[in-house]
Structure formats: C-alpha cells, structure tokens
Protein backbone atom coordinates (compact mmCIF):
# COMPACT_ATOMS: atom_id res chain seq x y z
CA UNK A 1 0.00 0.00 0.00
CA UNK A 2 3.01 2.37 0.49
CA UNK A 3 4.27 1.90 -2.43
CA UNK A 4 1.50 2.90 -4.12
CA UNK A 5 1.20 6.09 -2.74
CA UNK A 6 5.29 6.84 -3.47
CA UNK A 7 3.68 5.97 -7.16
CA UNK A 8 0.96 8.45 -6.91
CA UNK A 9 3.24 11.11 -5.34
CA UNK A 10 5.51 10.82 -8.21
CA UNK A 11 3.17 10.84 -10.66
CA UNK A 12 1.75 13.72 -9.27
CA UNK A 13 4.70 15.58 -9.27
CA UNK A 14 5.12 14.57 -12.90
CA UNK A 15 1.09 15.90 -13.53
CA UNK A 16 2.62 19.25 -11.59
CA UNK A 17 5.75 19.81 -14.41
CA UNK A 18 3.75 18.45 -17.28
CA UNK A 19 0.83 20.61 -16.87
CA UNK A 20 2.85 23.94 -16.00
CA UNK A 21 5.06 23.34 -19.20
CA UNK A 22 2.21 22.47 -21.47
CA UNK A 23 -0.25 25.83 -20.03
CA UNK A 24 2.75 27.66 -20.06
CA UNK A 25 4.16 26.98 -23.47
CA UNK A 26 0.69 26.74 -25.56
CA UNK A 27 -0.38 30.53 -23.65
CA UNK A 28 2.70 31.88 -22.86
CA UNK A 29 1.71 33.02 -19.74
CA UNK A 30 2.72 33.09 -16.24
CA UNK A 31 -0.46 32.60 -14.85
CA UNK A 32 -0.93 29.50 -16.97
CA UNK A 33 2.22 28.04 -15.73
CA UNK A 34 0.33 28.86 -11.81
CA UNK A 35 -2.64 27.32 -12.75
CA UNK A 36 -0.48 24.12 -14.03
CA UNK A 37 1.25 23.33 -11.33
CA UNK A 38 -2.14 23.70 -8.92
CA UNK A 39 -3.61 20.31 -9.19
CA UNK A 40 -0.13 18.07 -9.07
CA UNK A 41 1.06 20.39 -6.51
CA UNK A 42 -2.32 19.66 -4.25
CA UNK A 43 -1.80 15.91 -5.46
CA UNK A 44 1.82 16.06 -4.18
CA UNK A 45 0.59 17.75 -0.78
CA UNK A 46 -2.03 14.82 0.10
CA UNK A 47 -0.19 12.22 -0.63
CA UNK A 48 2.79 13.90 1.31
CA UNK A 49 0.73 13.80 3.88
CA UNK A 50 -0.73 10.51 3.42
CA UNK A 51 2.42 8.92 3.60
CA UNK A 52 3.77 10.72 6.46
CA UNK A 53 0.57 9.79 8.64
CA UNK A 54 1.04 6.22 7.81
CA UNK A 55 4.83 6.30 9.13
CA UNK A 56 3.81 7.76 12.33
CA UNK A 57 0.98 5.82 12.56
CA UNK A 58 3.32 2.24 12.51
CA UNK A 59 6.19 4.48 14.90
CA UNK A 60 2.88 4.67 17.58
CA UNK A 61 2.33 0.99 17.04
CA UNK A 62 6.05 -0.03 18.09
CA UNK A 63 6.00 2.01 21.30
C-alpha cells in the first residue's frame, strides 16, 4: 500500500511539471504556468501527507 502512494506522489509531481510546461508553453503566460502546477502540486501535498501519517501511525504501534 506504500508503495503505491510513493507511485501516486511521483506521478503527481510529474502531472505538476507536465501541466505547467504544457499551459505555459501553448499561452505563454505566467499565470498558466500557476494554474499548471495547482492540481499536481495539491496531489503532491495529500499524498505527502498521506504517507507521512502512515509512518507515524506504525512508529505509535512499536511504542
């Protein structure tokens, strides 16, 4: 199960610099290249988060 959250978190950060290269390039815009990065960065964040709750979760469980 932990490994597939490392996969999501990577492919999020892969949705993060696809999208912001592809909005940025095809507008040419700054605010393109924000609104690119948004959704892989959120991605990133939850399952950042994810992950670190699940290795504090099993620290708890060994005390």
């Amino acid at each position: 199960m932990i490994y597939l959250f490392e996969f999501f978190k990577g492919a999020s950060l892969a949705l993060m610099l696809f999208g912001a290269l592809f909005l940025f390039f095809k507008f040419n815009s700054f605010f393109y290249l924000c609104m690119g990065i948004t959704p892989g960065l959120l991605l990133a964040l939850i399952f950042t988060l994810i992950l670190e709750n699940h290795e504090l979760k099993n620290k708890l469980k060994q005390n």
